[in-house]
Protein backbone atom coordinates (compact mmCIF):
# COMPACT_ATOMS: atom_id res chain seq x y z
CA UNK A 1 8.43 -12.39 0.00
CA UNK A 2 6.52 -9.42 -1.37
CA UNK A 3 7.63 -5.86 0.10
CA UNK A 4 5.06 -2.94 1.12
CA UNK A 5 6.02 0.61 1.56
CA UNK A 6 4.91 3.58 3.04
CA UNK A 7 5.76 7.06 2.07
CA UNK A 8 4.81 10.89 3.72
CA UNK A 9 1.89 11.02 5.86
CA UNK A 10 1.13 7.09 5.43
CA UNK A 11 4.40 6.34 7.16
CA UNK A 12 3.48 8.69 10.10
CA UNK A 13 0.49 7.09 10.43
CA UNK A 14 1.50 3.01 10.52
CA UNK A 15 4.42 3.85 11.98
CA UNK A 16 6.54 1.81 10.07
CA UNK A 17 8.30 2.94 6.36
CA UNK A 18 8.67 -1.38 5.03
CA UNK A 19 7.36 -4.29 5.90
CA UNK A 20 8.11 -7.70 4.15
CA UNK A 21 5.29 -9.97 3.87
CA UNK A 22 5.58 -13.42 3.63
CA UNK A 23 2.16 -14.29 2.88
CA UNK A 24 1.48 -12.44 -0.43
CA UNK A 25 -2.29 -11.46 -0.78
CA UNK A 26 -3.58 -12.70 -4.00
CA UNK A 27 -4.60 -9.04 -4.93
CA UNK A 28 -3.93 -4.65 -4.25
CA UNK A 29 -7.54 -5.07 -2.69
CA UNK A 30 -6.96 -8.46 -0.85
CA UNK A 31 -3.50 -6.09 0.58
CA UNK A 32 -5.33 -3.56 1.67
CA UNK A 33 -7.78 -5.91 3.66
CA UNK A 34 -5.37 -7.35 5.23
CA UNK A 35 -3.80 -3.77 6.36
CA UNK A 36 -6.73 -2.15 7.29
CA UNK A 37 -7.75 -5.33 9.40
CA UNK A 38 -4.38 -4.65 11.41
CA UNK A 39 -4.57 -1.03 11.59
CA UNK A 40 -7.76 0.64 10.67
CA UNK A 41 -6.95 4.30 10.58
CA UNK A 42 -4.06 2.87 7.98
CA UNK A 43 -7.08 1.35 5.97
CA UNK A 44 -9.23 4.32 6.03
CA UNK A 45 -6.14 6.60 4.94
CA UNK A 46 -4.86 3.91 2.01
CA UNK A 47 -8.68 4.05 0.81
CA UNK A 48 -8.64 7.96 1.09
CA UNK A 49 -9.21 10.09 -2.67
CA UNK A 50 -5.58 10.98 -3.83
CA UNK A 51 -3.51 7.70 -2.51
CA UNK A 52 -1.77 5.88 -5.36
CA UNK A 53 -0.26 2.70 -5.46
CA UNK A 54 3.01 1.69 -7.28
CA UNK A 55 3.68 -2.07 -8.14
CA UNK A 56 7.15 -3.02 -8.52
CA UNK A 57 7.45 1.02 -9.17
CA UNK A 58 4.36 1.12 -11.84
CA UNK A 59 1.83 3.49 -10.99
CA UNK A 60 -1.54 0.93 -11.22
CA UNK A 61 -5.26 1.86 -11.00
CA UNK A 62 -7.53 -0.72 -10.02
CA UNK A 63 -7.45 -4.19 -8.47
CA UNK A 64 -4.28 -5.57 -9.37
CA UNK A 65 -2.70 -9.23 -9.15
CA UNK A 66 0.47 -9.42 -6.70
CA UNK A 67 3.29 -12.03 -7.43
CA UNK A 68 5.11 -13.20 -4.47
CA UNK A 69 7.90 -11.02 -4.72
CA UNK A 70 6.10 -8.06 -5.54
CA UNK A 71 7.06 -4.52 -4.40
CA UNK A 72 3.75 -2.39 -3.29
CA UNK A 73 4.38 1.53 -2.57
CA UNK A 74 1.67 3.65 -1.30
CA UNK A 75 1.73 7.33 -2.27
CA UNK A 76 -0.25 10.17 -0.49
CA UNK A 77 -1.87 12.50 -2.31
CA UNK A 78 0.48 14.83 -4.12
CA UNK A 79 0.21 18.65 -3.84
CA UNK A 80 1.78 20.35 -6.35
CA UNK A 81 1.38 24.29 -8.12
């Protein structure tokens, strides 16, 4: 069972801080699909410039494969100064 969170602003958004998954999309992109087919302000937000993605708490760029007991984080943008 693969886990997907939410943090900041995301969370707001969904709703919803975890959700366990029991059917694991093959890939980050094939995830996304799948979220922004349930909820498609999520979608549009997840796709938004700034929005990084953590697997099992590696920061990954890109299309990347998910394992069935993968952890996926979401990240909003981060301001910083």
């Amino acid at each position: 069972m693969a886990r997907v969170l939410l943090f900041g602003p995301l969370r707001d958004l969904a709703g919803w801080r975890e959700r366990d998954l029991d059917e694991v999309p093959a890939t980050l992109n094939a995830l996304r699909e799948l979220l922004a087919a349930e909820d498609p302000e999520l979608g549009l937000a997840l796709a938004g410039p700034g929005v990084q993605v953590a697997l099992d708490q590696a920061i990954v760029r890109g299309n990347a494969a998910l394992h069935p007991r993968a952890e996926v984080a979401f990240l909003p943008p981060m301001s910083g100064g």
